[in-house]
C-alpha atoms as a PDB file:
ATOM      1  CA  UNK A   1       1.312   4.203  21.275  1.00  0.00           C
ATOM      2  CA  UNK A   2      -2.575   3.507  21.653  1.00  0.00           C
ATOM      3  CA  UNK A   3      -2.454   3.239  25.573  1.00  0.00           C
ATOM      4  CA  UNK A   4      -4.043   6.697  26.855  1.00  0.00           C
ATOM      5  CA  UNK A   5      -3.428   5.825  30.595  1.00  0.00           C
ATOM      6  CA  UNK A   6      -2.219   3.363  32.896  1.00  0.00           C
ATOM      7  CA  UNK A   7      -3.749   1.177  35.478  1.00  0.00           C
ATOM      8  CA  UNK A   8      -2.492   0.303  38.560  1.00  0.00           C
ATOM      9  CA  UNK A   9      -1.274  -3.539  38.198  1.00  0.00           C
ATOM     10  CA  UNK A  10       1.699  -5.406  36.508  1.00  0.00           C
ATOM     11  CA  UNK A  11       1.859  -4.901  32.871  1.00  0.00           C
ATOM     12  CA  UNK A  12       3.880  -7.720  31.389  1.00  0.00           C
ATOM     13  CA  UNK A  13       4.757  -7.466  27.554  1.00  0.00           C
ATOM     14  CA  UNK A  14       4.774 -10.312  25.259  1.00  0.00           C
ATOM     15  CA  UNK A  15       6.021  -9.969  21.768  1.00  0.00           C
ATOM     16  CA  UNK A  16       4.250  -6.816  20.503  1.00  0.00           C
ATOM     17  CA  UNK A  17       0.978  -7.372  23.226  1.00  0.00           C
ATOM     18  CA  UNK A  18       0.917  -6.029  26.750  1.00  0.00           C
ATOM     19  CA  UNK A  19      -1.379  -8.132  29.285  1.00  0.00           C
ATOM     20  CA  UNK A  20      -2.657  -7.266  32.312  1.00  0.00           C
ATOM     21  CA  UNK A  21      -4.759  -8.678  35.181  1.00  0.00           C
ATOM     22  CA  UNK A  22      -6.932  -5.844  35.229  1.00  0.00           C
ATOM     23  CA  UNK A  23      -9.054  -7.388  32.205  1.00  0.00           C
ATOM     24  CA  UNK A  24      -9.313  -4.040  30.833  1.00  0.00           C
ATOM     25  CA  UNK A  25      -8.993  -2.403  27.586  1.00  0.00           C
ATOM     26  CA  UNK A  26      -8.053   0.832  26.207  1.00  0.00           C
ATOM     27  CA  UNK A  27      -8.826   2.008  22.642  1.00  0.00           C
ATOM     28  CA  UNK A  28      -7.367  -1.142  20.560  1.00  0.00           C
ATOM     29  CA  UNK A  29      -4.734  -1.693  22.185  1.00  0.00           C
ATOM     30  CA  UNK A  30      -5.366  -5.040  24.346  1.00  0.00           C
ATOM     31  CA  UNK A  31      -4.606  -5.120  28.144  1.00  0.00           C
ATOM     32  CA  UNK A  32      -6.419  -8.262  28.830  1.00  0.00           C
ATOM     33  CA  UNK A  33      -6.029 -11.522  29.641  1.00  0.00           C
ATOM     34  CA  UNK A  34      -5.444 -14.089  26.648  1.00  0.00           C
ATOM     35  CA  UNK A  35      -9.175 -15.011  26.178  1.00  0.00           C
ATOM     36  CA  UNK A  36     -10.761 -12.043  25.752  1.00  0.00           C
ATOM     37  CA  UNK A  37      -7.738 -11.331  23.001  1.00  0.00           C
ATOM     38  CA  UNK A  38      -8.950 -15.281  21.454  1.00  0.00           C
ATOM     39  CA  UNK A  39     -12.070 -13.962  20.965  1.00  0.00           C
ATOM     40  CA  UNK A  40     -11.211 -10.513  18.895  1.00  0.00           C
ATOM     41  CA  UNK A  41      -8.541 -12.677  16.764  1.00  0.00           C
ATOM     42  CA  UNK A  42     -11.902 -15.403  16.555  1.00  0.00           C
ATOM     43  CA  UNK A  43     -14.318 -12.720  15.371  1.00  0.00           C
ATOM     44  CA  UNK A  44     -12.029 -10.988  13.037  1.00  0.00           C
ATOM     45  CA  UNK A  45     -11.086 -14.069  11.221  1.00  0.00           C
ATOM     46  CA  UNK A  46     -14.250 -15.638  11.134  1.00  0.00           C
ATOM     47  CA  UNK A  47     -15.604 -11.801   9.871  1.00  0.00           C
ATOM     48  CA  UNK A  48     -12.745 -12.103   6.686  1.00  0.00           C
ATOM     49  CA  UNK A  49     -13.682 -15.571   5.834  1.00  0.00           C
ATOM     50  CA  UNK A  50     -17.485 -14.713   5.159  1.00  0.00           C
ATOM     51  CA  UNK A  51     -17.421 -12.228   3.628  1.00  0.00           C
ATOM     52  CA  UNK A  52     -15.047 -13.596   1.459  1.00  0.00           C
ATOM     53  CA  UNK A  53     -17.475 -16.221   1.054  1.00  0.00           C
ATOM     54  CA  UNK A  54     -20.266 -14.062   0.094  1.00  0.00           C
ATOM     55  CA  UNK A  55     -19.022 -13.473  -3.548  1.00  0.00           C
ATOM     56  CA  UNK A  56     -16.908 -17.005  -3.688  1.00  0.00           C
ATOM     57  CA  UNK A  57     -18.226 -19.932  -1.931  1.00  0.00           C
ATOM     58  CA  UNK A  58     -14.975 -21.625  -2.110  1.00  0.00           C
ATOM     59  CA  UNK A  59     -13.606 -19.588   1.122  1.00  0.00           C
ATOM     60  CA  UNK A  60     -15.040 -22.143   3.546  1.00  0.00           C
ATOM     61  CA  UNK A  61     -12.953 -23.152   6.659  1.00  0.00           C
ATOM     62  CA  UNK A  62     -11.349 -26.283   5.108  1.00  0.00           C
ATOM     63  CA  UNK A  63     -10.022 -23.725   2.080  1.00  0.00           C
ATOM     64  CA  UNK A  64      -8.425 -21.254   4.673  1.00  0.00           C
ATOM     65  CA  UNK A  65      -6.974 -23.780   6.686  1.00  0.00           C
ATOM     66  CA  UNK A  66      -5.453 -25.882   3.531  1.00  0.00           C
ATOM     67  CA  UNK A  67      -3.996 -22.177   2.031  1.00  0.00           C
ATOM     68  CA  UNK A  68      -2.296 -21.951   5.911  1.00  0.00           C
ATOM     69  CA  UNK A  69      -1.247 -25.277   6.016  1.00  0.00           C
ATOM     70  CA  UNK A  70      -3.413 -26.294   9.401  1.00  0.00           C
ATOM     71  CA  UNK A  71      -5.712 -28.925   9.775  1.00  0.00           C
ATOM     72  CA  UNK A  72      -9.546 -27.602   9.287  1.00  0.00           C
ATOM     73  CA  UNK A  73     -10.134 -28.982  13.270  1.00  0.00           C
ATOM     74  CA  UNK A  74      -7.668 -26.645  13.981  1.00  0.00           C
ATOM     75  CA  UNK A  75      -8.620 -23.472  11.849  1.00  0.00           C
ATOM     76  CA  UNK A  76     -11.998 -24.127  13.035  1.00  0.00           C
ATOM     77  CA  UNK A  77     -10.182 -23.698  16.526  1.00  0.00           C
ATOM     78  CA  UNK A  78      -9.059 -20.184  15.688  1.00  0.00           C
ATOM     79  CA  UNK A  79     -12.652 -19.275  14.534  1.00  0.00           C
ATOM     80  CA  UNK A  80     -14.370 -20.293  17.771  1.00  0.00           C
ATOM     81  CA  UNK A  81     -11.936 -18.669  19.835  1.00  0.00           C
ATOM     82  CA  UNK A  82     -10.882 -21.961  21.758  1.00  0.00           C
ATOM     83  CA  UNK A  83      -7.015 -21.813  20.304  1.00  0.00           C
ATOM     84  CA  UNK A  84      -5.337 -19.057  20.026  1.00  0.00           C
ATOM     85  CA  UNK A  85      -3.022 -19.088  16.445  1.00  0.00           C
ATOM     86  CA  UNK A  86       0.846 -18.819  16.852  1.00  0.00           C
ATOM     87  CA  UNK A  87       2.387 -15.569  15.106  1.00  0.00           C
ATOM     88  CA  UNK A  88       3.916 -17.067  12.296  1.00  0.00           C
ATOM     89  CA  UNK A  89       0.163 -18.604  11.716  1.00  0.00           C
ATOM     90  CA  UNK A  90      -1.246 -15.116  12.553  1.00  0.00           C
ATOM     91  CA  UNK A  91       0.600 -13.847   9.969  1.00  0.00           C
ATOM     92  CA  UNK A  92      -0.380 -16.144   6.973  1.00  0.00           C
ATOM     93  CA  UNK A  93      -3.697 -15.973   8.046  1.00  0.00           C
ATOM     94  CA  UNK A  94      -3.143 -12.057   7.659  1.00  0.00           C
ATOM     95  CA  UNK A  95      -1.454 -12.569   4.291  1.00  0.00           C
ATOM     96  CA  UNK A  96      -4.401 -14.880   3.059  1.00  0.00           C
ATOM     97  CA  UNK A  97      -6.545 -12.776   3.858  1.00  0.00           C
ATOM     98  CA  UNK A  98      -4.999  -9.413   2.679  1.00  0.00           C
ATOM     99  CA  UNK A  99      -5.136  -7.382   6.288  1.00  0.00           C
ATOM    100  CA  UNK A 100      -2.687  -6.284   8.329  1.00  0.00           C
ATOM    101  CA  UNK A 101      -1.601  -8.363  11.731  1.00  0.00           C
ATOM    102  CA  UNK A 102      -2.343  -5.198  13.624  1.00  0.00           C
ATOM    103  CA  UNK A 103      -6.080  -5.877  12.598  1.00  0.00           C
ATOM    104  CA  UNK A 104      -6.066  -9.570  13.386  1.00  0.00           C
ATOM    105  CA  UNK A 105      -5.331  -9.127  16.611  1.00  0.00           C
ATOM    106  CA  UNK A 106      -7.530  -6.272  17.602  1.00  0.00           C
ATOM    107  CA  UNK A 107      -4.281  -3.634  17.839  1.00  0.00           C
ATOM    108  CA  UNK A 108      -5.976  -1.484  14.920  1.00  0.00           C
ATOM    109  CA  UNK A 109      -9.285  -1.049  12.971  1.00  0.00           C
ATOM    110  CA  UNK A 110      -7.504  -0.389  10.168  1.00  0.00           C
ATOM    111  CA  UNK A 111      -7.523  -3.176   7.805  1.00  0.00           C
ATOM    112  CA  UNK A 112      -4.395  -2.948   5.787  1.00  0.00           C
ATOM    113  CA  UNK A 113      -2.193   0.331   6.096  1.00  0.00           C
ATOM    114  CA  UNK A 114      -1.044   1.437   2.771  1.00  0.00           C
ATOM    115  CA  UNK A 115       2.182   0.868   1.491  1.00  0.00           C
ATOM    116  CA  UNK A 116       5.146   3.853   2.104  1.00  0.00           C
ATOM    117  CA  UNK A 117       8.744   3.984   1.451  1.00  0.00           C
ATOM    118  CA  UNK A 118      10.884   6.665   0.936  1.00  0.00           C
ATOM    119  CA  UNK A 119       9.787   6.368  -3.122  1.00  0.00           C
ATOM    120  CA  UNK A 120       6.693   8.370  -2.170  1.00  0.00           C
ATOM    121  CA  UNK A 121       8.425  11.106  -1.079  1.00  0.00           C
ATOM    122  CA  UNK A 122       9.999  11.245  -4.968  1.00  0.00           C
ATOM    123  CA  UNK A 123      12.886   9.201  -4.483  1.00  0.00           C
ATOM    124  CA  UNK A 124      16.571   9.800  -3.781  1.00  0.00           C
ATOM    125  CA  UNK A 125      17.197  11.229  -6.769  1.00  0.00           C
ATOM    126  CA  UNK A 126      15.015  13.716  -6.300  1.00  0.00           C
ATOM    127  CA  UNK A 127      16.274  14.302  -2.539  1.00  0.00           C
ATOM    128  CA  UNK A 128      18.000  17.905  -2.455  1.00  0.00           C
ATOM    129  CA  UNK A 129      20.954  18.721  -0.379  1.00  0.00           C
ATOM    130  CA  UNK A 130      19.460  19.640   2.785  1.00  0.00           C
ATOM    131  CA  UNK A 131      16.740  17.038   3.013  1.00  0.00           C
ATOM    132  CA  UNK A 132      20.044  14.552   2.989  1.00  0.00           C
ATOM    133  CA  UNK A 133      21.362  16.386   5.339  1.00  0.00           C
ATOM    134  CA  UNK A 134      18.337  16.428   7.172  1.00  0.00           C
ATOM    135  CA  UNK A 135      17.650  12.282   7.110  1.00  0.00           C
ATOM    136  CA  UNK A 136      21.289  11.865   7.709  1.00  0.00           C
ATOM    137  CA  UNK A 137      21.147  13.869  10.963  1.00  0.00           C
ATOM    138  CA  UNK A 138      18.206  12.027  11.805  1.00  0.00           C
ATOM    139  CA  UNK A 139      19.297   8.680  11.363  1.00  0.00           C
ATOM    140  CA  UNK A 140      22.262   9.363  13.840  1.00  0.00           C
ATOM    141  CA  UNK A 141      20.329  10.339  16.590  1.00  0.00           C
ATOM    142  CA  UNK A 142      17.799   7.353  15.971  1.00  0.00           C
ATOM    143  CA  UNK A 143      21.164   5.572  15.892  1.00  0.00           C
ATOM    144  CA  UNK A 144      22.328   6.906  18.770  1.00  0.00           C
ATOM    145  CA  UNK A 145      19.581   6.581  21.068  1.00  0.00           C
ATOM    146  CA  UNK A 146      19.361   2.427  20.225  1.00  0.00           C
ATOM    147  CA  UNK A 147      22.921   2.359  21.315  1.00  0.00           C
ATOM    148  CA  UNK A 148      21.760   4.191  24.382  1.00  0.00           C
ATOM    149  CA  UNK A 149      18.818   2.138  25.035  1.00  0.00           C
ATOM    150  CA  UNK A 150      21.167  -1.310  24.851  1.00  0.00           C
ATOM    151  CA  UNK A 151      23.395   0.003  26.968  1.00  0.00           C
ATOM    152  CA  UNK A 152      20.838   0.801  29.817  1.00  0.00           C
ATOM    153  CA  UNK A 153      19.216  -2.571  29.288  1.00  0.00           C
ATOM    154  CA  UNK A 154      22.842  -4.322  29.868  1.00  0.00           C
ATOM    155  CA  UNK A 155      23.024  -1.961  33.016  1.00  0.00           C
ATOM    156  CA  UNK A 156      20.343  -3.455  34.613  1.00  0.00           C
END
């Protein structure tokens, strides 16, 4: 997790965001009230788009917006930080544009994380014995702790 340290008011989580009334901000990861997020996801956009546009001139507003499937009013919205895009927007805007959500909304700097899956560590086939063992054991206590965590959230 990003978060170094805590402040002292209610942190409420929404999907993968945490806000809080304190307005402030540590590293990248956004305690803040929903404006101050508007603007990052405004600037970041509105940062792709040019320079996109720099070496095609088709990527103006009305291109992005038609390749989302939003009006240009309302793409234009998300540029000057006065609406806020829903996820599932967020997320083709993210595609469109080749960077990761993460980025978008101000959670990272890093534009797009690289691909991984267990085919860069050589594959199954080239798994040996113990390293099965090893991922097998692993995945039951992942397992086990979810199991764990549902039952304490039933609890309360």
């Amino acid at each position: 997790m990003l978060l170094k340290e805590t402040c002292q008011h209610n942190l409420i989580l929404i999907g993968t965001f945490i806000y809080c009334s304190c307005k402030e901000r540590y590293n990248s990861f956004i305690l803040i009230d929903g404006v101050v997020y508007m603007e990052i996801v405004a600037k970041r956009l509105k940062g792709e788009r040019e320079n996109l546009k720099k070496s095609d001139s088709k990527w103006t507003q009305e291109y992005v917006a038609d390749l989302v499937g939003v009006a240009r009013p309302t793409y234009t919205a998300y540029e000057n930080a006065t609406k806020l895009p829903p996820i599932d927007t967020l997320s083709r805007l993210a595609d469109v544009f080749d960077v990761d959500t993460d980025y978008l909304s101000g959670r990272s700097d890093i534009r797009k994380r690289p691909d991984t899956n267990m085919s860069f560590f050589g594959g199954p086939e080239n798994y040996t014995e113990d390293e099965i063992e090893e991922m097998e054991a692993a995945l039951l206590r992942y397992r086990e702790m979810k199991k764990r965590a549902a039952e304490q959230t039933q609890k309360k």
